[in-house]
Protein backbone atom coordinates (compact mmCIF):
# COMPACT_ATOMS: atom_id res chain seq x y z
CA UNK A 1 -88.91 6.82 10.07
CA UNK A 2 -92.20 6.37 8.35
CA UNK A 3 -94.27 8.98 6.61
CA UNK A 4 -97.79 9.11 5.99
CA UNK A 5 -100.13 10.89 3.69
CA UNK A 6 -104.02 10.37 3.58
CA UNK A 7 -106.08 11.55 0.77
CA UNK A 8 -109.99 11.42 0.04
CA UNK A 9 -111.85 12.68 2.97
CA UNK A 10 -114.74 15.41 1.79
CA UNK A 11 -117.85 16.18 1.96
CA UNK A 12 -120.79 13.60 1.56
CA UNK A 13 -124.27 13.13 2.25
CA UNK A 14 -125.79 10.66 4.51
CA UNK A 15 -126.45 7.49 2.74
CA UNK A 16 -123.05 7.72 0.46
CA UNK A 17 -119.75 6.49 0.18
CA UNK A 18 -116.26 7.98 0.08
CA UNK A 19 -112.67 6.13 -0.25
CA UNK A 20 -109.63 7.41 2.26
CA UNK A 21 -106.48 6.29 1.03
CA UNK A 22 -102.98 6.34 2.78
CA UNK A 23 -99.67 5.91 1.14
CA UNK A 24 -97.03 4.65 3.43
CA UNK A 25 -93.07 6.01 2.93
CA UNK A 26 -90.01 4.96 4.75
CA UNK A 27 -89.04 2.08 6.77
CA UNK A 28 -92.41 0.15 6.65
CA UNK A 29 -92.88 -3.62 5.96
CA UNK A 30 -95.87 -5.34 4.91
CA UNK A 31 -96.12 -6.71 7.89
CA UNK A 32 -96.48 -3.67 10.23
CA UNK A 33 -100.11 -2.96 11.21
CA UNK A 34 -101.65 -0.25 9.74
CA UNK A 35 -105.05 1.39 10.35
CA UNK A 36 -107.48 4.15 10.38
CA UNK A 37 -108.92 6.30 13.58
CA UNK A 38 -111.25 9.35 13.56
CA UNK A 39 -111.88 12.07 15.88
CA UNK A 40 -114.44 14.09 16.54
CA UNK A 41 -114.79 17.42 17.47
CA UNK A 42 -114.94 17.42 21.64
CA UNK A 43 -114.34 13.30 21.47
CA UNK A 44 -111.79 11.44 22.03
CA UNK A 45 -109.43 9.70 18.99
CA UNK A 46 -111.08 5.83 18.32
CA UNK A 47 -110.18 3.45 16.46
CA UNK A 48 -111.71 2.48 13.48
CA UNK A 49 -110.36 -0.22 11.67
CA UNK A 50 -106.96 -1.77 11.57
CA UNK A 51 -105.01 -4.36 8.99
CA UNK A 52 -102.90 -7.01 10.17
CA UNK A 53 -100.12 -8.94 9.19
CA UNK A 54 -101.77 -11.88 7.36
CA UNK A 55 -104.49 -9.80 5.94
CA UNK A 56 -106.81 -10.14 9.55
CA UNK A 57 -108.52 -7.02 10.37
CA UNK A 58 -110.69 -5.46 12.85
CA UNK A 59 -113.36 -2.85 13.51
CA UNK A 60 -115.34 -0.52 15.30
CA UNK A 61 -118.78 -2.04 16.23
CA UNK A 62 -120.38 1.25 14.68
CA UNK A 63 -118.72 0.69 11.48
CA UNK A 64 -118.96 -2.78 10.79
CA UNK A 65 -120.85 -3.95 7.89
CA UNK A 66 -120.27 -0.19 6.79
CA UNK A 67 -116.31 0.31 6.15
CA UNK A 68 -113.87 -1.84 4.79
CA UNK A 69 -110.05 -1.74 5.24
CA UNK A 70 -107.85 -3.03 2.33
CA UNK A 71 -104.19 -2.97 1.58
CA UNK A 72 -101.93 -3.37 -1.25
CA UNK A 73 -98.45 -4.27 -0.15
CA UNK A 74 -96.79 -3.77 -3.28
CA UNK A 75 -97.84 0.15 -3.20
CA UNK A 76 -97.71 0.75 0.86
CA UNK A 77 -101.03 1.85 0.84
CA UNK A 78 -104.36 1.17 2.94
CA UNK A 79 -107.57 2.07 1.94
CA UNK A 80 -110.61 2.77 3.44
CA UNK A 81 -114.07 2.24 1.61
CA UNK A 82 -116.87 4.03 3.50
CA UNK A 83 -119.94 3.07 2.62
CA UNK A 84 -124.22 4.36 4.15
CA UNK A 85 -122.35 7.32 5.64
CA UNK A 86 -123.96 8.64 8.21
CA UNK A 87 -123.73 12.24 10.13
CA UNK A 88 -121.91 10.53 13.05
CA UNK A 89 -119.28 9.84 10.73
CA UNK A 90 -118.09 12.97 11.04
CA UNK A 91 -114.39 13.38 12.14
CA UNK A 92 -111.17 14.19 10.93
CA UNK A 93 -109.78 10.49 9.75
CA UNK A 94 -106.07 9.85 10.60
CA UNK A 95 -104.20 6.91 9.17
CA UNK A 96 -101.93 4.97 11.86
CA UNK A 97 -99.06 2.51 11.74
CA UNK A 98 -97.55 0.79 14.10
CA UNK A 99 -93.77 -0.31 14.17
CA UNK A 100 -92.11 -2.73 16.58
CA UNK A 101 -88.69 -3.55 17.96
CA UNK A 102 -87.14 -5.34 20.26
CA UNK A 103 -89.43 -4.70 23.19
CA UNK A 104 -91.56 -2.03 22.12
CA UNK A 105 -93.47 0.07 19.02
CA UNK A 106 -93.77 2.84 17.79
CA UNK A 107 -97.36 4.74 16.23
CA UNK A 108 -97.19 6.87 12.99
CA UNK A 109 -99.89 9.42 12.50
CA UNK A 110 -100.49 10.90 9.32
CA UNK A 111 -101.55 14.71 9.20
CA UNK A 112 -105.60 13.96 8.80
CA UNK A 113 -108.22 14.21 6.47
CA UNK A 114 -111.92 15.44 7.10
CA UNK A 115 -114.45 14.09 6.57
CA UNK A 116 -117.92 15.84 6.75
CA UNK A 117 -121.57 14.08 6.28
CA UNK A 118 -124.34 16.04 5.55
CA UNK A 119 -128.05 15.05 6.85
């Protein structure tokens, strides 16, 4: 079992930056990927960034050059630096990780954190 707790989300205005953090508990090795997805009121749940094994990581098209997802290993924890936030930023944030076995995985969702930009 693996628990997950996500702090940060708030409210911003357009143009600034906030930091999500998620703290990993349980049976989770630094090799599992782990990630952030949003959703939006009346949308669908997308990804927005994830961290890989071997410190490779992708992203949503309309976040590149905007976010950045970072990990420390030694605390179980990803981060997420959002930076030129913009109103269609708005969504609850959930923190993900993904666990596989022999012939399958499992997702983890943490409980969600909101965040709210302001134009």
């Amino acid at each position: 079992q693996v628990q997950l707790m996500e702090s940060g989300g708030g409210l911003v205005q357009a143009g600034g930056s906030l930091r999500l953090s998620c703290a990993a508990s349980g049976s989770i090795f630094s090799g599992d990927p782990m990630g952030w997805y949003r959703q939006a009121p009346g949308k669908q749940r997308e990804l927005v960034a994830r961290s890989f094994s071997g410190g490779s990581t992708n992203y949503a098209d309309s976040v590149k050059g905007r976010f950045t997802i970072s990990r420390d290993n030694a605390k179980n924890t990803v981060y997420l630096q959002m930076n030129s936030l913009k109103p269609e930023d708005t969504a609850v944030y959930y923190c993900n990780a993904r666990l596989y076995g022999p012939g399958n995985s499992k997702d983890y969702w943490g409980q969600g954190t909101q965040v709210t930009v302001s134009s």
